[in-house]
PDB file of N, CA and C in Angstrom:
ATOM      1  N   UNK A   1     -20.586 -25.640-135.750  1.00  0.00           N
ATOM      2  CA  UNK A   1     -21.119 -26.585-136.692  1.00  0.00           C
ATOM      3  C   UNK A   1     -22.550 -26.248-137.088  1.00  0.00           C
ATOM      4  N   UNK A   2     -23.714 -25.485-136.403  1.00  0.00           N
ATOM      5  CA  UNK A   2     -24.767 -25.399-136.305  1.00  0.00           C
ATOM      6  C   UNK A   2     -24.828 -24.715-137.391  1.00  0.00           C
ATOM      7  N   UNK A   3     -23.688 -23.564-137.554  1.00  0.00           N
ATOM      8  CA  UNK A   3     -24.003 -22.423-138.647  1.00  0.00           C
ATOM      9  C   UNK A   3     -23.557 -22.631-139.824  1.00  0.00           C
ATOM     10  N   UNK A   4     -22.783 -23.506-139.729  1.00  0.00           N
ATOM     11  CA  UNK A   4     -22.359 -24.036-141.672  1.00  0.00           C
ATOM     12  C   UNK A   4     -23.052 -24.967-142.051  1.00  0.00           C
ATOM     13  N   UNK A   5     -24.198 -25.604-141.190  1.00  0.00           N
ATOM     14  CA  UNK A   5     -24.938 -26.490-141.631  1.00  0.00           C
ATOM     15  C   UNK A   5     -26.246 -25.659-142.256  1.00  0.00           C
ATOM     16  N   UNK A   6     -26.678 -23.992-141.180  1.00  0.00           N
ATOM     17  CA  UNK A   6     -27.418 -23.630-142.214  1.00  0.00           C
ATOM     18  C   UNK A   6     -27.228 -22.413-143.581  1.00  0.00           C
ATOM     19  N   UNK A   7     -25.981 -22.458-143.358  1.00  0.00           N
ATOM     20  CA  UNK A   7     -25.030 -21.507-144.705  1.00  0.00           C
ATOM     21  C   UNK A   7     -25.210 -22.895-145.173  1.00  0.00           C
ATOM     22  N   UNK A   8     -25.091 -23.925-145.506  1.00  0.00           N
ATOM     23  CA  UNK A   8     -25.252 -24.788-146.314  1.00  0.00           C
ATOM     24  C   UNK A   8     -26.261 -24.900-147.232  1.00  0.00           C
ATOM     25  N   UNK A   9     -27.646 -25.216-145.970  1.00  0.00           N
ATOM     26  CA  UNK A   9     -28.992 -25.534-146.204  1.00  0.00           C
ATOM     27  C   UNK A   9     -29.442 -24.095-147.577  1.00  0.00           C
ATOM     28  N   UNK A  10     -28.991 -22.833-147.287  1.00  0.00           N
ATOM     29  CA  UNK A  10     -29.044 -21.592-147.367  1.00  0.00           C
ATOM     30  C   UNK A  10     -28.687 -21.594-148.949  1.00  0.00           C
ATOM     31  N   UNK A  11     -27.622 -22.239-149.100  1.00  0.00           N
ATOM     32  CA  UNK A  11     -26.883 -22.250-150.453  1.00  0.00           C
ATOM     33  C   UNK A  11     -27.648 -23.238-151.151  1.00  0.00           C
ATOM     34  N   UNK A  12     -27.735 -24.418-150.710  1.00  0.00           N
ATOM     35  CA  UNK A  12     -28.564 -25.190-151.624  1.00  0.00           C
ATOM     36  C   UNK A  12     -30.123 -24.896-151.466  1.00  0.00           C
ATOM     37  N   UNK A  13     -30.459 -24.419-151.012  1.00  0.00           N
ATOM     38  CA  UNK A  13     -31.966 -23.379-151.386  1.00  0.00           C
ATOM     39  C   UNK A  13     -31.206 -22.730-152.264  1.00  0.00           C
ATOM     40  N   UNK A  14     -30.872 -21.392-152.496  1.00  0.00           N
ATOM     41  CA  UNK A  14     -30.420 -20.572-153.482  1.00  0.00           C
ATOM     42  C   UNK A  14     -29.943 -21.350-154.462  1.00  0.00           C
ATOM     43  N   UNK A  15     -29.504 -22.184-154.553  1.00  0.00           N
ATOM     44  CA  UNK A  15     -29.323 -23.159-155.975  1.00  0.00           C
ATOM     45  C   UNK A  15     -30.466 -23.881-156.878  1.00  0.00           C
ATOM     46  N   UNK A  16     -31.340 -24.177-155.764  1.00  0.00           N
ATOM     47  CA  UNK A  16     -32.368 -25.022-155.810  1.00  0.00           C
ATOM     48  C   UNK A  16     -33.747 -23.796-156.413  1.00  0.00           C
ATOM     49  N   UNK A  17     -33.570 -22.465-155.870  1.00  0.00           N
ATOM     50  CA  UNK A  17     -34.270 -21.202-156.429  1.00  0.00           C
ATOM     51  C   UNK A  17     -33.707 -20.700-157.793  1.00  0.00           C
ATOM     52  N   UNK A  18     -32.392 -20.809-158.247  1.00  0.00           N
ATOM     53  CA  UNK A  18     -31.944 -20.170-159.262  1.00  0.00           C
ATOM     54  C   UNK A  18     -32.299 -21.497-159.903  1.00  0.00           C
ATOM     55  N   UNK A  19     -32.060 -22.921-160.204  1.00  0.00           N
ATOM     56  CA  UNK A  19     -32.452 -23.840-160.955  1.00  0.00           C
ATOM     57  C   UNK A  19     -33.884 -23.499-161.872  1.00  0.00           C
ATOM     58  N   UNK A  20     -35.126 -23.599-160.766  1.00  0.00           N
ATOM     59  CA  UNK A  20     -36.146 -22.845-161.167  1.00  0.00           C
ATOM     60  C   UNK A  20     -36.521 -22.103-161.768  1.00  0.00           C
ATOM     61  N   UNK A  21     -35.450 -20.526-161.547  1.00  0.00           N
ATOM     62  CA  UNK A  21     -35.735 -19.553-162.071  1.00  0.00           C
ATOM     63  C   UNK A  21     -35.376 -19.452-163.805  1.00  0.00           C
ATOM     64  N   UNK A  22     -34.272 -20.914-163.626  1.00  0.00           N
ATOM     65  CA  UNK A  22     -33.575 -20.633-165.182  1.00  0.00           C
ATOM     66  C   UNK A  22     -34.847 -21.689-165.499  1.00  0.00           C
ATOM     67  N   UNK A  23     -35.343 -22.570-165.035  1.00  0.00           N
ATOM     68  CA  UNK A  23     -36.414 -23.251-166.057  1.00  0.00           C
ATOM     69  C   UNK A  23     -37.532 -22.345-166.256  1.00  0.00           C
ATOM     70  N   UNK A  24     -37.992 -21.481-165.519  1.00  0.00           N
ATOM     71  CA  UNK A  24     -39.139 -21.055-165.817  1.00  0.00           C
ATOM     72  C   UNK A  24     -38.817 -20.045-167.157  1.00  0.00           C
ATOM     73  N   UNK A  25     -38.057 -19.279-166.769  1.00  0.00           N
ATOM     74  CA  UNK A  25     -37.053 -18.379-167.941  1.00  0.00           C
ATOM     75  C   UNK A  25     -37.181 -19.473-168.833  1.00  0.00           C
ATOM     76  N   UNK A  26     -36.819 -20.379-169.065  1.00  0.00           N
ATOM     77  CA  UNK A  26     -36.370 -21.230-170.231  1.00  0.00           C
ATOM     78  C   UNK A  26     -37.942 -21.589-171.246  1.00  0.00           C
ATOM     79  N   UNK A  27     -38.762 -21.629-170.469  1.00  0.00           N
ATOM     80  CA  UNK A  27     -40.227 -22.335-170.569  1.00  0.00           C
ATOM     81  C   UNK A  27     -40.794 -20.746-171.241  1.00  0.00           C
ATOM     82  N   UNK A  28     -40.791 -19.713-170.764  1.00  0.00           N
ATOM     83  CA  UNK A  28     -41.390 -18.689-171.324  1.00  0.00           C
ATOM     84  C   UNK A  28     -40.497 -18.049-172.296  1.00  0.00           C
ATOM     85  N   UNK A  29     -38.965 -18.539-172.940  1.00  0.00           N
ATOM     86  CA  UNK A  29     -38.859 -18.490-173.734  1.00  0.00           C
ATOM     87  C   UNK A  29     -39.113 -19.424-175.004  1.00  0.00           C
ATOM     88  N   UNK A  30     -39.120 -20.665-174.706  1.00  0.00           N
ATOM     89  CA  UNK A  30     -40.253 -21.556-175.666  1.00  0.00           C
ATOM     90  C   UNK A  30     -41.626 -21.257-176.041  1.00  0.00           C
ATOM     91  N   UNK A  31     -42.441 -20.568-174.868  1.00  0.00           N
ATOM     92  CA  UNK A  31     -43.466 -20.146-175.425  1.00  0.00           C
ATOM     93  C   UNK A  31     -43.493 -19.364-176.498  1.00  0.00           C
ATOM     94  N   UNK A  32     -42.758 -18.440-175.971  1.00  0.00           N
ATOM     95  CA  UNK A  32     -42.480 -17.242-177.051  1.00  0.00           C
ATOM     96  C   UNK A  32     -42.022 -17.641-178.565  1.00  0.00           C
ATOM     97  N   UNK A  33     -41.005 -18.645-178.558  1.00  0.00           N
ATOM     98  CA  UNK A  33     -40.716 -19.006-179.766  1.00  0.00           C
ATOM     99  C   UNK A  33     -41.462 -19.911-180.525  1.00  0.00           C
ATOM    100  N   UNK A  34     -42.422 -20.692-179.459  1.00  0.00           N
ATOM    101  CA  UNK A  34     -43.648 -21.209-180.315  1.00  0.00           C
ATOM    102  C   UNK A  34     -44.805 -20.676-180.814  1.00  0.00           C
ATOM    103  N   UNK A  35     -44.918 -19.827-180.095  1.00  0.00           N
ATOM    104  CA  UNK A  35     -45.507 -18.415-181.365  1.00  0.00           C
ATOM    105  C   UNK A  35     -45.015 -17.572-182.409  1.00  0.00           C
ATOM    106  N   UNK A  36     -44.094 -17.388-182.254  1.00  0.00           N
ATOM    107  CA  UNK A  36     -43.350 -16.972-183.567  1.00  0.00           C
ATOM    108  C   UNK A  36     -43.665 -17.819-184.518  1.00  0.00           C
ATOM    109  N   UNK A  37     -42.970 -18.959-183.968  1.00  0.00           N
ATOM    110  CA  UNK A  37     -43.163 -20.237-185.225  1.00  0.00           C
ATOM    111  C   UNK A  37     -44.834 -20.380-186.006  1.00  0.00           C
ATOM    112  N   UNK A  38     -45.378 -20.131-185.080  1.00  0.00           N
ATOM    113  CA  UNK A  38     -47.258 -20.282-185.132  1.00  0.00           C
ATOM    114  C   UNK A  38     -47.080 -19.325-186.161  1.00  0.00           C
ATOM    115  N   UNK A  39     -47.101 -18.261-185.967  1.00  0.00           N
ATOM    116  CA  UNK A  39     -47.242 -17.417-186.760  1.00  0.00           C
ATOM    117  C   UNK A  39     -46.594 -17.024-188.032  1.00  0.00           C
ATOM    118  N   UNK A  40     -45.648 -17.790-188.015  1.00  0.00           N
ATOM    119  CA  UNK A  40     -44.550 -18.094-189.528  1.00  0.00           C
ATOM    120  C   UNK A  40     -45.028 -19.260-190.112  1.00  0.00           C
ATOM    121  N   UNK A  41     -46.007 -20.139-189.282  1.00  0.00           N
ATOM    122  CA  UNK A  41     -46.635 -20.541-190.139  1.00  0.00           C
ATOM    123  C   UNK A  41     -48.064 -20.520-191.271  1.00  0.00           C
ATOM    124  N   UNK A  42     -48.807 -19.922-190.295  1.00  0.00           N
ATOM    125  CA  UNK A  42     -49.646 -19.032-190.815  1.00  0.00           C
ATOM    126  C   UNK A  42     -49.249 -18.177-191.804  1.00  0.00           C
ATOM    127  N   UNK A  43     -48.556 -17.398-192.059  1.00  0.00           N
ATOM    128  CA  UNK A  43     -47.520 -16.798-193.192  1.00  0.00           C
ATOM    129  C   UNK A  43     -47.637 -17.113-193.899  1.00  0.00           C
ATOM    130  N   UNK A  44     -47.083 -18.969-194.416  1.00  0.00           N
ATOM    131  CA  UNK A  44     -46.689 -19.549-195.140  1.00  0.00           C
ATOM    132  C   UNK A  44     -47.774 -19.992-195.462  1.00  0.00           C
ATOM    133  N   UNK A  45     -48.877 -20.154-194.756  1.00  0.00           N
ATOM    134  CA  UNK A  45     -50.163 -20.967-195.443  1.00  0.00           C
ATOM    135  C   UNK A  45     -50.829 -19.895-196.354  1.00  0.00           C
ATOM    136  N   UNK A  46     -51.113 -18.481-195.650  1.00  0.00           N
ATOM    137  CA  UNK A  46     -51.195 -17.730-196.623  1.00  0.00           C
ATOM    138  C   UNK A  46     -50.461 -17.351-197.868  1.00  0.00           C
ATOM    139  N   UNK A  47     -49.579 -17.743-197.825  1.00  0.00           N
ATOM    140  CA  UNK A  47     -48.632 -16.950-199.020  1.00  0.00           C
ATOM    141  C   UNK A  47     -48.619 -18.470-200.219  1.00  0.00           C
ATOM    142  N   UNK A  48     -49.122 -19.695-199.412  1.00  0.00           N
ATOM    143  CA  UNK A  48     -49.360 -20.873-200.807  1.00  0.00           C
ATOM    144  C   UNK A  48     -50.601 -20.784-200.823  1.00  0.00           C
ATOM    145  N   UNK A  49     -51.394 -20.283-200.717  1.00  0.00           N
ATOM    146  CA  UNK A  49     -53.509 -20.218-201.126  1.00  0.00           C
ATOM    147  C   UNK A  49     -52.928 -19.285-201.836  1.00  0.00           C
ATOM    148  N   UNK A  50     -52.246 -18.103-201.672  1.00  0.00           N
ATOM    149  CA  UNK A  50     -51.897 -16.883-202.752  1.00  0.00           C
ATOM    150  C   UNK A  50     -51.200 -17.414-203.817  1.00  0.00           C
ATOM    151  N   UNK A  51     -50.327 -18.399-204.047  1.00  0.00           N
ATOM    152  CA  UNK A  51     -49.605 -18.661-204.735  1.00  0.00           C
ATOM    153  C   UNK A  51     -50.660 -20.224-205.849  1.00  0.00           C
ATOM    154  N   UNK A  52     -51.713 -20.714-205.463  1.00  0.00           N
ATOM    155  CA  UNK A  52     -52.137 -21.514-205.719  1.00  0.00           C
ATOM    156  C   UNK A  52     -53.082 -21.088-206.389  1.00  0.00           C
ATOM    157  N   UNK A  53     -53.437 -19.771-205.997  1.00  0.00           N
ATOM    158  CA  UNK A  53     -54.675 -19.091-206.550  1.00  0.00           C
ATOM    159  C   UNK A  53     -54.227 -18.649-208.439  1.00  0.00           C
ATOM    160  N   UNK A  54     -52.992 -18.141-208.385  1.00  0.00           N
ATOM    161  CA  UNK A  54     -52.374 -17.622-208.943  1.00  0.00           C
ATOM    162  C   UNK A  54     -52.203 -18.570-210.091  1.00  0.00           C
ATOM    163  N   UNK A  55     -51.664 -19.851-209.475  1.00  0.00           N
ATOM    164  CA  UNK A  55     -51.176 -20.776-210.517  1.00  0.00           C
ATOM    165  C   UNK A  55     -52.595 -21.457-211.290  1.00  0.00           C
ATOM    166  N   UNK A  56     -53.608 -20.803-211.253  1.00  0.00           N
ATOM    167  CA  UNK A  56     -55.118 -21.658-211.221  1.00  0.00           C
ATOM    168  C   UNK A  56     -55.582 -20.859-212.504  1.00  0.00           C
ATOM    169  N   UNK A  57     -55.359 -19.548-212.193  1.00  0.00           N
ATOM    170  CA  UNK A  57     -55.020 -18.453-212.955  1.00  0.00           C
ATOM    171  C   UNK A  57     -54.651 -18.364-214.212  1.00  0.00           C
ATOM    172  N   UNK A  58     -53.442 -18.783-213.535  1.00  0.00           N
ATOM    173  CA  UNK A  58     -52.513 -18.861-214.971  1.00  0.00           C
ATOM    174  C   UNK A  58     -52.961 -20.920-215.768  1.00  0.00           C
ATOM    175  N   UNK A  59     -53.269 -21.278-215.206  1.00  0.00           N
ATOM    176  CA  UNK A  59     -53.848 -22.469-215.859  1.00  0.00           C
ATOM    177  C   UNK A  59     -55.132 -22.365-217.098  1.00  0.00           C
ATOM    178  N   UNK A  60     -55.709 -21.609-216.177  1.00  0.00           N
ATOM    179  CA  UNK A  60     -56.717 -21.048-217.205  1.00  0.00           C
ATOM    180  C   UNK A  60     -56.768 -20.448-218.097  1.00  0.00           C
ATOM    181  N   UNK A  61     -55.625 -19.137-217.850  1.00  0.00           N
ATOM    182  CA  UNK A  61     -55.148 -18.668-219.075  1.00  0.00           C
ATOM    183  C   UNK A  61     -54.540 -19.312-220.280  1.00  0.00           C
ATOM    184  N   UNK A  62     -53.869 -20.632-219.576  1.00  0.00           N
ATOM    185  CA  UNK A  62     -52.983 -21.216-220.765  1.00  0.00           C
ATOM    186  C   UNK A  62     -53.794 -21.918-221.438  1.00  0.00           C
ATOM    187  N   UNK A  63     -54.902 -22.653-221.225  1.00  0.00           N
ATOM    188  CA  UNK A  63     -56.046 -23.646-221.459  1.00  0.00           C
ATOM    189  C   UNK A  63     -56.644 -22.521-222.715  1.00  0.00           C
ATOM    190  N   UNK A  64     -57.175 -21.283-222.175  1.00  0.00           N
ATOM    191  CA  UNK A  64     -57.834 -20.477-223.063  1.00  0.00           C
ATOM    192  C   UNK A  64     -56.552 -20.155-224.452  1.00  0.00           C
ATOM    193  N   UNK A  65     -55.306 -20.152-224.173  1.00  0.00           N
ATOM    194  CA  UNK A  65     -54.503 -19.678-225.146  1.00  0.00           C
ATOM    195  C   UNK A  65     -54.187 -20.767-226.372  1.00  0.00           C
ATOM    196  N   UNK A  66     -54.187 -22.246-225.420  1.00  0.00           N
ATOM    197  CA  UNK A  66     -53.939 -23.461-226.370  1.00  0.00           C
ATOM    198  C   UNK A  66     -54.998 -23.338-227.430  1.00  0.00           C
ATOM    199  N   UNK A  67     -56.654 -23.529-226.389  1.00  0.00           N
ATOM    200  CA  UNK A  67     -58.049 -23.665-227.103  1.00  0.00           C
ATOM    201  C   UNK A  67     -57.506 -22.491-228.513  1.00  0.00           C
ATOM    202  N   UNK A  68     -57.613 -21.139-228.304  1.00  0.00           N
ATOM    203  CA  UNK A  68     -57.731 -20.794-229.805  1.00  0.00           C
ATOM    204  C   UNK A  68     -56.102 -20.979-230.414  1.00  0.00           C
ATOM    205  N   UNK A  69     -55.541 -21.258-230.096  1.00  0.00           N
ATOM    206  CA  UNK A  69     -54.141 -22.097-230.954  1.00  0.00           C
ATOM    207  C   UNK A  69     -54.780 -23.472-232.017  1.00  0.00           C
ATOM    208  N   UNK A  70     -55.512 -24.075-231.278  1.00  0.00           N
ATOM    209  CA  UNK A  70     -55.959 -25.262-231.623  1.00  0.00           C
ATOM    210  C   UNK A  70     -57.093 -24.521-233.419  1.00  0.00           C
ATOM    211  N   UNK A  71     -57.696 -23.488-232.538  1.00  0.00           N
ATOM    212  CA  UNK A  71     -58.742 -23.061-233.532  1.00  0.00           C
ATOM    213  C   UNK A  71     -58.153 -22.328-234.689  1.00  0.00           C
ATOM    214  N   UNK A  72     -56.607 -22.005-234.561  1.00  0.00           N
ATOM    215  CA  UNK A  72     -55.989 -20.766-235.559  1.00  0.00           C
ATOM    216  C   UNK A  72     -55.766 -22.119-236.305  1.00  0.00           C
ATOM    217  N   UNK A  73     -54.847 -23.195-235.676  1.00  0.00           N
ATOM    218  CA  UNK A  73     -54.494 -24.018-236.677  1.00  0.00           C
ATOM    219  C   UNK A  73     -55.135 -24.975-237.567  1.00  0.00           C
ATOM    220  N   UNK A  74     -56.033 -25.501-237.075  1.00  0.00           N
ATOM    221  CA  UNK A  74     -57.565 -25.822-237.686  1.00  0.00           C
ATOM    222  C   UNK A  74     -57.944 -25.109-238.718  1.00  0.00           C
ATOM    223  N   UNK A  75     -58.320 -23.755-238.954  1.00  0.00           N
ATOM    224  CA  UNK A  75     -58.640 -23.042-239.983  1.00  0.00           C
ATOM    225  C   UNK A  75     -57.065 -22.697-240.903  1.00  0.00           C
ATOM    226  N   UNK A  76     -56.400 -23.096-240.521  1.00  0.00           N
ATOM    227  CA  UNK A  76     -55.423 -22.756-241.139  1.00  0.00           C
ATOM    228  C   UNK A  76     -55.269 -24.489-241.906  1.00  0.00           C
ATOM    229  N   UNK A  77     -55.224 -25.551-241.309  1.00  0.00           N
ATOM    230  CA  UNK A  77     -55.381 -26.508-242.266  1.00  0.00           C
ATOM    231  C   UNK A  77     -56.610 -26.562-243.014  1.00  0.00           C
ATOM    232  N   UNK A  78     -57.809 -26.641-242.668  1.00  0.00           N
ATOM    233  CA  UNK A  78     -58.651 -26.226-243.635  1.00  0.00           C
ATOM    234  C   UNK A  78     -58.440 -25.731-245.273  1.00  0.00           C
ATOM    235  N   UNK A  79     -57.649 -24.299-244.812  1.00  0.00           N
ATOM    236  CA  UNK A  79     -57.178 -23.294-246.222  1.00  0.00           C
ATOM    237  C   UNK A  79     -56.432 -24.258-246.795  1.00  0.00           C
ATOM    238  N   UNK A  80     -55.295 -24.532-246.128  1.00  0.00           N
ATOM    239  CA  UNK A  80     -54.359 -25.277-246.954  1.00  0.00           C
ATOM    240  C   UNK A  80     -54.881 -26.933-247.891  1.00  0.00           C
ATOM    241  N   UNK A  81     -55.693 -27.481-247.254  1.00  0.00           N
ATOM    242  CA  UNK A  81     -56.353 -28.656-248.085  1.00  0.00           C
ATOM    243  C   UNK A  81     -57.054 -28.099-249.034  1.00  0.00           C
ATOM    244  N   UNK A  82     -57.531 -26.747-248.730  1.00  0.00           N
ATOM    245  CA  UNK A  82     -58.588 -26.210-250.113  1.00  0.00           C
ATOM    246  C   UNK A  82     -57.359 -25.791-251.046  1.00  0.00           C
ATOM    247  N   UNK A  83     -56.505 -25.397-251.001  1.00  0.00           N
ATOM    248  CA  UNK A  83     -55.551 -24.898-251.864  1.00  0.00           C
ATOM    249  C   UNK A  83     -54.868 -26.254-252.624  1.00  0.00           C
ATOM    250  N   UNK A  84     -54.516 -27.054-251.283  1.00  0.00           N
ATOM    251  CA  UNK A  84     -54.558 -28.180-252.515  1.00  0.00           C
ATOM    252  C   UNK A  84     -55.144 -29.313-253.634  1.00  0.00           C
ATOM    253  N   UNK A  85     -56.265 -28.986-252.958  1.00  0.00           N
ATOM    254  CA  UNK A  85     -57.336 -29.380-254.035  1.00  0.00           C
ATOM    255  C   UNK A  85     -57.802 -28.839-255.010  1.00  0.00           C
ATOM    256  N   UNK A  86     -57.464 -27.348-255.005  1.00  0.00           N
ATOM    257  CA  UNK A  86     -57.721 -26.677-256.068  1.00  0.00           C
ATOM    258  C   UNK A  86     -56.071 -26.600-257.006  1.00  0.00           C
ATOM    259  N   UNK A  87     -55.155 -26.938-256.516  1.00  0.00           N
ATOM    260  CA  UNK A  87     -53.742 -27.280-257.272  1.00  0.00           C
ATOM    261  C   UNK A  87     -53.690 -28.836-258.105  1.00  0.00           C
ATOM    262  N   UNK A  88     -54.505 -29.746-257.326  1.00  0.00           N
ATOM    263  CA  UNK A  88     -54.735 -30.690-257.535  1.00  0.00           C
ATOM    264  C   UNK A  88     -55.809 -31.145-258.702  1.00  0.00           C
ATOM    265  N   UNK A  89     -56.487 -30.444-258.714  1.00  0.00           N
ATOM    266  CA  UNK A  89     -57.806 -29.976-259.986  1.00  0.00           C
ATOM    267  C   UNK A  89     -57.066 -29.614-261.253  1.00  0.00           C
ATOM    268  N   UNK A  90     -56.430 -28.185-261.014  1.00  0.00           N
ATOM    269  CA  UNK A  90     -55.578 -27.428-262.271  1.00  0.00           C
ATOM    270  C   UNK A  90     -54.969 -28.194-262.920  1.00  0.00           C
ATOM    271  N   UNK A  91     -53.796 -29.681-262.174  1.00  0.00           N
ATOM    272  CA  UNK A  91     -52.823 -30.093-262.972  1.00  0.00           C
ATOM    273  C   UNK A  91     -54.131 -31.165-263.569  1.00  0.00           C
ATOM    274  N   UNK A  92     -54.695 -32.253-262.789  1.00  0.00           N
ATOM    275  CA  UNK A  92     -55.781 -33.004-264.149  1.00  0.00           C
ATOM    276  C   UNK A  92     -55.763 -32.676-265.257  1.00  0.00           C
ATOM    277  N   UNK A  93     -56.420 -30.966-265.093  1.00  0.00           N
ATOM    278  CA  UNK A  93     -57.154 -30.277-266.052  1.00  0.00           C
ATOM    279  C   UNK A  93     -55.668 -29.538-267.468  1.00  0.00           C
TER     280      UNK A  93
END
């Protein structure tokens, strides 16, 4: 009886050691994957400042493209009221 009590004790140590061993395993693979993640996020923060920069960019560009849109069509009504005022003159006359 003495000796299956410590083949017992023996086994549940070795159970009680492999339990452990799978948490610690388990824990330094979370670490690991919480750095990955860290670092996929960082990624992503860089790649929207790049993408924000870009769109700021192109804002400006469109602002500058409207502004002389605004100025083509402006001088372009201009002409056209002078033309009709001078059509508008001829028939009076």
């Amino acid at each position: 009886m003495v000796m299956t009590t410590l083949s017992m004790e023996g086994v549940i140590l070795a159970v009680i050691m492999g339990t452990l061993a799978g948490i610690v395993y388990c824990l330094r693979i979370l670490v690991l994957v919480e750095r990955r993640i860290s670092r996929i996020d960082s990624n992503i923060q860089r790649l929207t400042k790049r993408v924000l920069k870009e769109e700021l960019k192109i804002e400006a560009e469109e602002k500058k493209i409207e502004s002389a849109l605004k100025k083509v069509s402006q001088k372009s009504k201009k002409k056209s009221k002078k033309k009709r005022k001078k059509k508008s003159k001829k028939k009076k006359k």
